[in-house]
N, C-alpha and C. Protein backbone atom coordinates (compact mmCIF):
# COMPACT_ATOMS: atom_id res chain seq x y z
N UNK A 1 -2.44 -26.42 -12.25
CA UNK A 1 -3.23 -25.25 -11.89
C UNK A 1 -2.59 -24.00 -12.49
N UNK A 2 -3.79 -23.02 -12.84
CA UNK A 2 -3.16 -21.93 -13.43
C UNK A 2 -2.39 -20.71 -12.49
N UNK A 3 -1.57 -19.95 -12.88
CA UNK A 3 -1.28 -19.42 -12.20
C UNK A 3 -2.36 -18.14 -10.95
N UNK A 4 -3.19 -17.89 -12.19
CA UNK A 4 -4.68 -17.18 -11.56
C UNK A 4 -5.40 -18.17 -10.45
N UNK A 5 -5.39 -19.19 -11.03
CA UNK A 5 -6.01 -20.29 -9.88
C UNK A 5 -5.53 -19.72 -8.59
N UNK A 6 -3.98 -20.23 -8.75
CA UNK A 6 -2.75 -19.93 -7.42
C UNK A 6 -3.23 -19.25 -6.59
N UNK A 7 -3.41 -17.83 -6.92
CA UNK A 7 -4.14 -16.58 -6.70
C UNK A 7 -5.07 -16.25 -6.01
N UNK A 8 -5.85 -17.13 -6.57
CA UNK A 8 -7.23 -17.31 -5.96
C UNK A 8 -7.29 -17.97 -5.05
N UNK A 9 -6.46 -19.31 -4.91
CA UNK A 9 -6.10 -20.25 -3.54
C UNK A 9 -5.58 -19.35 -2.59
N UNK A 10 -4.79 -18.32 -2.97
CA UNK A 10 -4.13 -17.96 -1.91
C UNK A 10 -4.87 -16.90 -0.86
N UNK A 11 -5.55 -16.03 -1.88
CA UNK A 11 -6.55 -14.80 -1.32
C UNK A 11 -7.87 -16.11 -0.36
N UNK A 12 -7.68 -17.23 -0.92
CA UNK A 12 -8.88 -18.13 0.06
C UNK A 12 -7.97 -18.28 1.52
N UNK A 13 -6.72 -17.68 1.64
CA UNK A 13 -5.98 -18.08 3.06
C UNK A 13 -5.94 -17.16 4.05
N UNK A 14 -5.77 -16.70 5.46
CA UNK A 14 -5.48 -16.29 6.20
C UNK A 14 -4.25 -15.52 5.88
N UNK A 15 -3.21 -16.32 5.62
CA UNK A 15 -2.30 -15.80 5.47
C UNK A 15 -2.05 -14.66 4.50
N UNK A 16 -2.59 -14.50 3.29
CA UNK A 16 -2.68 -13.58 2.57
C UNK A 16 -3.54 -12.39 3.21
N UNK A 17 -4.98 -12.46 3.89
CA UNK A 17 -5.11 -11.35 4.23
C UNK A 17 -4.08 -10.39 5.82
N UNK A 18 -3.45 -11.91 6.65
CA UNK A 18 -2.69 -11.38 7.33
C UNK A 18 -1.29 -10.69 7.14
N UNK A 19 -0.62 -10.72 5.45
CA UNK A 19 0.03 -10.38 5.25
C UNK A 19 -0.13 -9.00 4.73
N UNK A 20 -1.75 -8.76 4.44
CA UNK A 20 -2.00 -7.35 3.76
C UNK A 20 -1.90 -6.36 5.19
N UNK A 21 -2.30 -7.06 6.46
CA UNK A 21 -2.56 -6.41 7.48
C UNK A 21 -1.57 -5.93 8.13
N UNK A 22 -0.35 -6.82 7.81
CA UNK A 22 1.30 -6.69 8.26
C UNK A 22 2.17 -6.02 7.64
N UNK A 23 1.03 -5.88 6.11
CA UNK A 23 2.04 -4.58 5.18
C UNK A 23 1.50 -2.71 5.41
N UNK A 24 0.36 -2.99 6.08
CA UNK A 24 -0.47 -2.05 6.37
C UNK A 24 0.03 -1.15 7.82
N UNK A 25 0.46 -2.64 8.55
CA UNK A 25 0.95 -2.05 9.48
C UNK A 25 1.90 -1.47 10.16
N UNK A 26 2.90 -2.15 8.88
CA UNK A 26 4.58 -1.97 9.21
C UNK A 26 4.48 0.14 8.22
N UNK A 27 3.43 0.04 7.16
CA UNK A 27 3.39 1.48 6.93
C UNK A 27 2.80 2.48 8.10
N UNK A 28 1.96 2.21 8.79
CA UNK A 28 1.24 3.11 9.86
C UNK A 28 2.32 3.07 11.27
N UNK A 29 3.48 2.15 11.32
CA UNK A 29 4.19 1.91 12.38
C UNK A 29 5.81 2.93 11.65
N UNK A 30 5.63 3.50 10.26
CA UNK A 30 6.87 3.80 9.88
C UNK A 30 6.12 5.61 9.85
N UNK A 31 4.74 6.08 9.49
CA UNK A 31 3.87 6.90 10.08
C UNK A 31 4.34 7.57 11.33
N UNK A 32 4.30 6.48 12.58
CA UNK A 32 4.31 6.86 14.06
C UNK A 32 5.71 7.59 14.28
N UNK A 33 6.63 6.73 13.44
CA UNK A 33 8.40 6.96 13.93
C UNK A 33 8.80 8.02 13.10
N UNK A 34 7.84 8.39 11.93
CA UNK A 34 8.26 9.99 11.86
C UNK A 34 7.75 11.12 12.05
N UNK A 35 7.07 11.15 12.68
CA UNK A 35 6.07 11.60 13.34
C UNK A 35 6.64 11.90 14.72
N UNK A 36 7.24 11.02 16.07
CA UNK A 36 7.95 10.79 17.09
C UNK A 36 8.83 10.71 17.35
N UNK A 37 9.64 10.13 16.46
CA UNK A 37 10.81 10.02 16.75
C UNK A 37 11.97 10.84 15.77
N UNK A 38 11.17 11.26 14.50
CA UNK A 38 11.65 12.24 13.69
C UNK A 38 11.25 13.26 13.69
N UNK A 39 10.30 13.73 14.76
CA UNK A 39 9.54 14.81 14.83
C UNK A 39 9.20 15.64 13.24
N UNK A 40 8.79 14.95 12.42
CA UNK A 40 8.11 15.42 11.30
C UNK A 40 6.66 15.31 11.90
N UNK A 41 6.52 16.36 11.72
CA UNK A 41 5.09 17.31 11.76
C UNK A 41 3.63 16.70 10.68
N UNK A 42 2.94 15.89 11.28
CA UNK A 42 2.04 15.64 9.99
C UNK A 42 1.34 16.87 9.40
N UNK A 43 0.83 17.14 8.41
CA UNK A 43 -0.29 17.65 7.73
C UNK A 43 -1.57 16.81 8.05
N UNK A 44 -2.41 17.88 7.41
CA UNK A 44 -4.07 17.44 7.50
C UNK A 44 -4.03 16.11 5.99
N UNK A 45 -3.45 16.40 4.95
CA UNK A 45 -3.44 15.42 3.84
C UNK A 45 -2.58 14.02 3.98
N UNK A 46 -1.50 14.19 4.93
CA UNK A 46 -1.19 12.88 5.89
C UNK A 46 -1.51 12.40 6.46
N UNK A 47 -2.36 12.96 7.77
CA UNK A 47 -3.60 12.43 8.62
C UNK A 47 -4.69 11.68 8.04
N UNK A 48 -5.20 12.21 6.66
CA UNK A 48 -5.87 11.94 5.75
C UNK A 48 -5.59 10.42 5.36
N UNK A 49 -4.11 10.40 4.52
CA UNK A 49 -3.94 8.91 4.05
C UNK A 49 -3.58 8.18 4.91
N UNK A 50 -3.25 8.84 5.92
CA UNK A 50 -3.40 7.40 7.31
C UNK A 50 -4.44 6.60 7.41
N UNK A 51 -5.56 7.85 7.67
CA UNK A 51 -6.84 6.92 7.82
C UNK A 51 -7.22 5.68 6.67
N UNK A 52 -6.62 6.61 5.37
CA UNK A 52 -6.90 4.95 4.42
C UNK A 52 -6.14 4.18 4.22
N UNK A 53 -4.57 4.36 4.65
CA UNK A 53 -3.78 2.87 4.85
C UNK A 53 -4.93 2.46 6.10
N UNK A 54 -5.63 3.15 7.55
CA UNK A 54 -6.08 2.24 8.49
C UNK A 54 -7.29 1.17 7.45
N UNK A 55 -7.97 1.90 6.60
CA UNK A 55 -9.25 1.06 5.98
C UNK A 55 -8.71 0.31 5.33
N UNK A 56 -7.47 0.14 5.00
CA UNK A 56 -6.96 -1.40 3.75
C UNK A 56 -6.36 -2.19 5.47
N UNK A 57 -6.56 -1.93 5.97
CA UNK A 57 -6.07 -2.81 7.52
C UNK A 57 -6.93 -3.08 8.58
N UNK A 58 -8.12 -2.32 7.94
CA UNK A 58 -9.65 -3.08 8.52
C UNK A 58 -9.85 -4.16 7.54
N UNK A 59 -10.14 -3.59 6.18
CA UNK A 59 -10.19 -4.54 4.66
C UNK A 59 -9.84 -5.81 5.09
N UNK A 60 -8.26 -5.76 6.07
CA UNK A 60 -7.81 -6.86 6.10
C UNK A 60 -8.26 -7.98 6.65
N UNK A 61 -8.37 -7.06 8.35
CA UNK A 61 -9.43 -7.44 8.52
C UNK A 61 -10.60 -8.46 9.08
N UNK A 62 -11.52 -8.05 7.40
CA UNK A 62 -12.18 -8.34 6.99
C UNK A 62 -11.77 -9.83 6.35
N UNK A 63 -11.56 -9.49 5.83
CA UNK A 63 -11.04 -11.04 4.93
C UNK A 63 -10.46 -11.75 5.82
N UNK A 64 -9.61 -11.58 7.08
CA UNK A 64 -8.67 -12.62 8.08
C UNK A 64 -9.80 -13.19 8.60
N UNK A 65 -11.14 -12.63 8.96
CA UNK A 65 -12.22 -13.55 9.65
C UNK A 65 -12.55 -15.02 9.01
N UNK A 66 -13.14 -14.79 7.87
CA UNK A 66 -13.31 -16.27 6.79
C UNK A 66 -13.13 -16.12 5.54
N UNK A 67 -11.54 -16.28 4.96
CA UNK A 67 -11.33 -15.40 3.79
C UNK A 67 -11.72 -17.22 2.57
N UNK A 68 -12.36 -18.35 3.25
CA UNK A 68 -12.80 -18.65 1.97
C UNK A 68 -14.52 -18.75 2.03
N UNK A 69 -14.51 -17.44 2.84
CA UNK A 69 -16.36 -17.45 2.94
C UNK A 69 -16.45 -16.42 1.53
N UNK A 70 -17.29 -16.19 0.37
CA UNK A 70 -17.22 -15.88 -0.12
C UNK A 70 -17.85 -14.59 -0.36
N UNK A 71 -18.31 -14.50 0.52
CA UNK A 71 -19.28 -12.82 1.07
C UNK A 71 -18.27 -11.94 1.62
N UNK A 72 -17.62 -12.26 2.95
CA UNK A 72 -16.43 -11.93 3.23
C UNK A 72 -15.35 -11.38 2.68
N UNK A 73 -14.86 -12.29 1.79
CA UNK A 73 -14.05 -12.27 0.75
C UNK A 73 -14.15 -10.98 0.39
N UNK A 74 -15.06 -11.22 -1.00
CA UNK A 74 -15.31 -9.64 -1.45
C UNK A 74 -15.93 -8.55 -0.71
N UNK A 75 -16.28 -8.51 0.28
CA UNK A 75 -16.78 -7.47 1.27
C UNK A 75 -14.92 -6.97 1.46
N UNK A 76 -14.34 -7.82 1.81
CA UNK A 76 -12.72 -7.21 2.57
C UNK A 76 -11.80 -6.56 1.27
N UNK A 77 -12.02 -7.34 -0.45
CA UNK A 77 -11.88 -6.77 -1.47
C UNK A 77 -12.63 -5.84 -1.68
N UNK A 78 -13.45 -5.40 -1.63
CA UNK A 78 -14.20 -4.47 -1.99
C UNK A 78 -13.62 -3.10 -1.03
N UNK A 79 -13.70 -3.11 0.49
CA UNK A 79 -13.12 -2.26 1.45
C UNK A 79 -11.76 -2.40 0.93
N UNK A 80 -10.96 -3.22 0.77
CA UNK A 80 -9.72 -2.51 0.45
C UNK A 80 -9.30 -1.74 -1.02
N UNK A 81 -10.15 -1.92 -2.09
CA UNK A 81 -10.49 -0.97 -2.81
C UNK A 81 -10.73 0.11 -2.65
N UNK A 82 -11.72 0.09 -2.32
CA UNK A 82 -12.45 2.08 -1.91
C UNK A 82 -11.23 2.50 -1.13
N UNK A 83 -10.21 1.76 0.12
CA UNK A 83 -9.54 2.33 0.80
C UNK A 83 -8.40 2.81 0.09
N UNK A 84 -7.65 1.92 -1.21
CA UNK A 84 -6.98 2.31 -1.73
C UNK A 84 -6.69 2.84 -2.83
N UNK A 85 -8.26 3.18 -3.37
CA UNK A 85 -8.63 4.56 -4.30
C UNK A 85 -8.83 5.44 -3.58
N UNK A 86 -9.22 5.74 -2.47
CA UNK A 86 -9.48 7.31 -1.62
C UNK A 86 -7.76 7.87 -1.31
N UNK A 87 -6.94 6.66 -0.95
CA UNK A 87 -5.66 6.95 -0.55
C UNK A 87 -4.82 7.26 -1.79
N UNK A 88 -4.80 7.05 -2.79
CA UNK A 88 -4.51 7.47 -4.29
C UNK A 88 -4.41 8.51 -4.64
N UNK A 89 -6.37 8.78 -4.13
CA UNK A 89 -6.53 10.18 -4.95
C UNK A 89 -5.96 11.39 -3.84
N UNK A 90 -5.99 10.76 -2.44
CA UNK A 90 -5.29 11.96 -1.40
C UNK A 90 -4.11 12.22 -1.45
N UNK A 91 -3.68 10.89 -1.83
CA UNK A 91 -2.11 11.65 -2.27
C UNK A 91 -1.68 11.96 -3.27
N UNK A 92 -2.27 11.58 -4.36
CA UNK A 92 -2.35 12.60 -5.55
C UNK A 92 -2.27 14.14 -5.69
N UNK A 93 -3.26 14.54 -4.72
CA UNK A 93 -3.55 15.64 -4.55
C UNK A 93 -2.41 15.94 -3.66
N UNK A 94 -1.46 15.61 -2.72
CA UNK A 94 -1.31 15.82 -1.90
C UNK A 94 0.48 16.13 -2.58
N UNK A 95 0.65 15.20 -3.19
CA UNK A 95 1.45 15.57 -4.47
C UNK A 95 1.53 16.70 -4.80
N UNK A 96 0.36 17.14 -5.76
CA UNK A 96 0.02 18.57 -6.08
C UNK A 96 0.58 19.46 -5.16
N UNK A 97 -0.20 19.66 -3.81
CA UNK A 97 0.19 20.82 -2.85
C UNK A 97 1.19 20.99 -3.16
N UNK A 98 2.48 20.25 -2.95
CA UNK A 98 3.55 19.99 -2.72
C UNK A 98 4.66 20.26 -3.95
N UNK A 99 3.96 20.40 -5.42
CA UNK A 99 4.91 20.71 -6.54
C UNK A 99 4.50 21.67 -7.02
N UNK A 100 2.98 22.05 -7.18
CA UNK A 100 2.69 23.30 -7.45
C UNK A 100 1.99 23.89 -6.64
N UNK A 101 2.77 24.56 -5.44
CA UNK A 101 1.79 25.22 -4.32
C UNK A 101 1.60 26.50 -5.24
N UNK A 102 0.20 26.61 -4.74
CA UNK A 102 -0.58 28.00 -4.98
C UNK A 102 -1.39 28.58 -3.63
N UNK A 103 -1.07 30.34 -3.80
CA UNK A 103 -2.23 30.34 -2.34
C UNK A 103 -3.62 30.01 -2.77
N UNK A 104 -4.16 30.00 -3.77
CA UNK A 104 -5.28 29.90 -4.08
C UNK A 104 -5.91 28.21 -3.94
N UNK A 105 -4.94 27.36 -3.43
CA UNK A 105 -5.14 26.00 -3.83
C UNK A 105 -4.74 25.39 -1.93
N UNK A 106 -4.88 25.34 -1.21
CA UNK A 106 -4.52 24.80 -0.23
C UNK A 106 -4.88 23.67 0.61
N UNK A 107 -4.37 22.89 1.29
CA UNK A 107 -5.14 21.87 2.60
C UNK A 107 -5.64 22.85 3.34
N UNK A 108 -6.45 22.08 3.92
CA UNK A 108 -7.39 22.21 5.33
C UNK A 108 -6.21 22.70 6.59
N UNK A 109 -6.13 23.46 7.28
CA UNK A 109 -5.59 24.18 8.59
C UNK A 109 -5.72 22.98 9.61
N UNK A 110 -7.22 22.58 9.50
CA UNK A 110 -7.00 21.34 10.35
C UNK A 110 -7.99 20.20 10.04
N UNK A 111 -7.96 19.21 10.49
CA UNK A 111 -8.13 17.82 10.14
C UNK A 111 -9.99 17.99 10.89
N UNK A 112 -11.06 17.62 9.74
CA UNK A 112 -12.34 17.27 10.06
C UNK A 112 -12.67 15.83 9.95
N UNK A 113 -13.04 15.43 10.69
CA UNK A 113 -13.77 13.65 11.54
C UNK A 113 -14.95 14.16 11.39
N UNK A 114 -16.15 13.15 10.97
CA UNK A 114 -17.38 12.97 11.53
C UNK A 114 -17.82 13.15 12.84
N UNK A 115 -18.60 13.74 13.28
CA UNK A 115 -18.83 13.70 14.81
C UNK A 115 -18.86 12.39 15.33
N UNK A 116 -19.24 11.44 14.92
CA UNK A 116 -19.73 10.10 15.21
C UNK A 116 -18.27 9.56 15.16
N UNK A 117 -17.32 10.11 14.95
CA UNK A 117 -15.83 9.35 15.13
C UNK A 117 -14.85 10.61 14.90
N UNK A 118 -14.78 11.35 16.02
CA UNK A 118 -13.44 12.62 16.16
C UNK A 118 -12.30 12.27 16.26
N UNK A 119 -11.67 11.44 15.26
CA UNK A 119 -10.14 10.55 15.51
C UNK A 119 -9.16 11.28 16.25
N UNK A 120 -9.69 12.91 15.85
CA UNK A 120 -7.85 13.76 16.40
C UNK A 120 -8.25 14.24 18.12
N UNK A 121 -9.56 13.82 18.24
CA UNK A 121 -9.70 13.68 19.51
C UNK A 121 -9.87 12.81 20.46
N UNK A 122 -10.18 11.75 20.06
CA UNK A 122 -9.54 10.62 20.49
C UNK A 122 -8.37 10.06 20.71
N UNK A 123 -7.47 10.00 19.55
CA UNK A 123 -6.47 9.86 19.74
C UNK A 123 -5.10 10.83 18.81
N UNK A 124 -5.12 12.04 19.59
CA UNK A 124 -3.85 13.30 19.25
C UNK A 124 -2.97 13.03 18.97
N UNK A 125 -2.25 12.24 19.61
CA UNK A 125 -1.05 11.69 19.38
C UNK A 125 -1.19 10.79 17.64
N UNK A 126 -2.04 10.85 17.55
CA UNK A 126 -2.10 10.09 16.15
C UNK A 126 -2.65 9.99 15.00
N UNK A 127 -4.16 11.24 15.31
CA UNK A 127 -5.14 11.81 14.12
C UNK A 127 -4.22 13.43 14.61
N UNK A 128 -4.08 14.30 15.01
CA UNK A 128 -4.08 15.40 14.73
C UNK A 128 -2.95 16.18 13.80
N UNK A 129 -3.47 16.99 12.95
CA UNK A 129 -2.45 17.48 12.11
C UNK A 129 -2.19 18.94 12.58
N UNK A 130 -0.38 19.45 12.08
CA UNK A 130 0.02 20.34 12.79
C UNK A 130 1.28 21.05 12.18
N UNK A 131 1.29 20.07 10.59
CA UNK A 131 2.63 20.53 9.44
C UNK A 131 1.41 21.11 8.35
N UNK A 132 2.44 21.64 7.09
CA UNK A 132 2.33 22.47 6.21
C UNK A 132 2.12 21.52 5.01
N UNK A 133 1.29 20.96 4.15
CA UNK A 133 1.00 19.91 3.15
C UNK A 133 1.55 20.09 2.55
N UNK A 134 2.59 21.73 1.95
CA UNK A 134 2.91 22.09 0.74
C UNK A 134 4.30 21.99 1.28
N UNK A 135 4.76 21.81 2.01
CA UNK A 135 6.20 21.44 2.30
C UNK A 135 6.58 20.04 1.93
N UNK A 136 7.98 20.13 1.20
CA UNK A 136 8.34 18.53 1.46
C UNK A 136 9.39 18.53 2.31
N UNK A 137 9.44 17.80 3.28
CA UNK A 137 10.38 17.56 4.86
C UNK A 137 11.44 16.22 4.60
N UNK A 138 10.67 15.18 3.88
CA UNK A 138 11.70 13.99 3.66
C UNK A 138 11.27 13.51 2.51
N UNK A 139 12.81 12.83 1.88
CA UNK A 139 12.57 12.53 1.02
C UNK A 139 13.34 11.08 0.73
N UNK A 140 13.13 10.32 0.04
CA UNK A 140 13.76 9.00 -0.23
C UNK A 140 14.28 8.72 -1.60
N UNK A 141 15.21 8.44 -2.12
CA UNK A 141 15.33 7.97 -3.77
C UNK A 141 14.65 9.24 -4.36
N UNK A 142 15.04 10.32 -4.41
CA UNK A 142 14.16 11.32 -4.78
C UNK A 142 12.89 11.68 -4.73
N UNK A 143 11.79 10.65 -3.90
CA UNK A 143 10.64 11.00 -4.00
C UNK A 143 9.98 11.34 -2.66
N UNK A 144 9.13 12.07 -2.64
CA UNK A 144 8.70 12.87 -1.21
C UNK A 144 8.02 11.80 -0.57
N UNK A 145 7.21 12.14 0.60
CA UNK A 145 6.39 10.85 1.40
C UNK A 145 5.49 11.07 0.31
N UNK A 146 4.16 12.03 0.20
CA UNK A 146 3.26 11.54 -0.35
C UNK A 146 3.74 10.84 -1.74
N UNK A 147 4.61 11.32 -2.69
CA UNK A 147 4.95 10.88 -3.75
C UNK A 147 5.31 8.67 -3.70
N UNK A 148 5.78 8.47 -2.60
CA UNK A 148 5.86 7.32 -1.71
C UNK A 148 4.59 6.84 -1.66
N UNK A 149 3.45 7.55 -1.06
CA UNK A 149 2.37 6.67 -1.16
C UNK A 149 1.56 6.69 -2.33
N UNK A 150 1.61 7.37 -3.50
CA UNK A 150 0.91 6.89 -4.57
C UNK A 150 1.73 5.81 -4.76
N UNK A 151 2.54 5.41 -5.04
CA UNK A 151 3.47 4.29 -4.98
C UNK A 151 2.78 3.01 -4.49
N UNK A 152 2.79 3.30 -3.05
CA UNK A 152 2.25 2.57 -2.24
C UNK A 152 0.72 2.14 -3.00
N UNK A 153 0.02 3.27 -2.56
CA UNK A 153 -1.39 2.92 -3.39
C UNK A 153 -1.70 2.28 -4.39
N UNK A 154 -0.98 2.62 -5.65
CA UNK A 154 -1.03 2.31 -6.68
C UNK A 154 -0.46 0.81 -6.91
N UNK A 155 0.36 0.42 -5.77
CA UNK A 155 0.91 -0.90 -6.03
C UNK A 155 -0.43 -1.84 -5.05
N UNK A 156 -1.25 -1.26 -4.03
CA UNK A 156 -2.39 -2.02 -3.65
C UNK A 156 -3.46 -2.05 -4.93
N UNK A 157 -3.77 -1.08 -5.24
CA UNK A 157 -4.72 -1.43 -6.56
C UNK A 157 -4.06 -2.09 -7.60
N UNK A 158 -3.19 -2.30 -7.98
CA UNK A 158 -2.60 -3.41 -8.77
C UNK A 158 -2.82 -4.95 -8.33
N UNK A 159 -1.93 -5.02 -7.38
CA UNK A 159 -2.32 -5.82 -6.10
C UNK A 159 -3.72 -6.55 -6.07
N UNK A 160 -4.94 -5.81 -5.96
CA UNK A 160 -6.03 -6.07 -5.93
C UNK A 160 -6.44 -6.39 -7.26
N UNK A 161 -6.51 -5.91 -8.47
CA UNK A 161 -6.84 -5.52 -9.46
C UNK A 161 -6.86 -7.66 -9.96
N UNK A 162 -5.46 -7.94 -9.50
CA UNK A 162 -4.91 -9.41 -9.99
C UNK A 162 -5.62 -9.80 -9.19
N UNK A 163 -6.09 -9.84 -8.21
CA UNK A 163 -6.35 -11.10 -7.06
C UNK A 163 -7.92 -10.54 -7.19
N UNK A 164 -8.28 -9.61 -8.29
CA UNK A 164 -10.25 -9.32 -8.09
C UNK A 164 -10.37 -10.25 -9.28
N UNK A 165 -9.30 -9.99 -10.49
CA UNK A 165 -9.46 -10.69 -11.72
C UNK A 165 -9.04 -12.68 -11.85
N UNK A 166 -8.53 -12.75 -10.47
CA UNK A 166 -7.90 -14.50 -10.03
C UNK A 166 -9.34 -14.91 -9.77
N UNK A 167 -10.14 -14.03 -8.67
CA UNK A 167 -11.73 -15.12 -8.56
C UNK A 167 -12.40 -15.48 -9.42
N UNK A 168 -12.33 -14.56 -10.47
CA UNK A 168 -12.99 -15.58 -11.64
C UNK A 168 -12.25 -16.87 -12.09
N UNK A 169 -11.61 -17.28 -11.76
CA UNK A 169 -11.01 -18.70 -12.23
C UNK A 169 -11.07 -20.03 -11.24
N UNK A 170 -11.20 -20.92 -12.10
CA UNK A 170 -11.59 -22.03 -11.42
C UNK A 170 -10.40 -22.73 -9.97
N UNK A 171 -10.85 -22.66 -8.38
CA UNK A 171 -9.76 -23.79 -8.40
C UNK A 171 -9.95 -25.25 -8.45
N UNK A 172 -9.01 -25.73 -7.93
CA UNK A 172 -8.98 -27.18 -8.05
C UNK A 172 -9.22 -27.90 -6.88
N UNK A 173 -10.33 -28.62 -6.74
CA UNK A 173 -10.96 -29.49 -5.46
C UNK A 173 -10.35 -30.77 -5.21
N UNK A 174 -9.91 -30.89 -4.10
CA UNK A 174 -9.37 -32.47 -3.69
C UNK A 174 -10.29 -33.41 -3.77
């Protein structure tokens, strides 16, 4: 079997989408602890890519229900796409704030939800923003958080990119 095959066997398992859900979550659980326990202050453009690490951890999901149903499948590929191109381009931008602040160029003061789902009112402790986007507060190996999640992002659309281009290949039937 080819290695793409592999690929494709594997995205047909549970385990692969429960591992996207466990990488999703160990980021939204490292979110909470600086946030709480480091008292770093989110921004509205952090609040932001939360919500789309949460949609690559619905994505997930998606696919953990019947990941060798094949509707499914790409319904949970497909959602974790859009989730991790929206999260890309927010922290892209979010980047920006952050290396070339301008007053003319700023985040949002505060975080807008759909009425039909007010996350920072529902749950405060965990949608509401209340830091400065254009500040950087922490940093790792030289790179800021958001600079961290294009990282992040960019390694899910990779990620995806192999395992959208593995379904086209044949596997192998017992």
């Amino acid at each position: 079997m080819s290695v793409l095959s592999n690929i494709k066997t594997f995205s047909q398992s549970r385990l692969s989408w429960a591992l996207l859900f466990l990488f999703t979550l160990f980021f939204e659980l490292c979110a909470l602890f600086f946030q709480h326990v480091m008292q770093l202050a989110p921004c509205v453009m952090c609040i932001y890519e939360r919500v789309a690490m949460f949609g690559i951890s619905g994505a997930a999901l998606i696919g953990l229900l019947n990941p060798k149903n094949t509707l499914l499948r790409w319904v949970g590929l497909g959602a974790w796409g859009a989730s991790a191109v929206k999260g890309l381009t927010l922290s892209l931008e979010h980047v920006d704030y952050q290396f070339n602040p301008s007053p003319f160029k700023t985040c949002d003061l505060f975080v807008t939800f759909p009425d039909w789902a007010p996350l920072n009112q529902w749950a405060p402790w965990m949608f509401e923003a209340y830091g400065d986007c254009s500040k950087v507060v922490w940093q790792f190996l030289t790179l800021s958080m958001p600079q961290w999640l294009v990282v992040i992002f960019a390694g899910n659309l990779l990620a995806l990119a192999i395992i959208v281009i593995a379904q086209a290949s044949k596997t192998k039937r017992f």
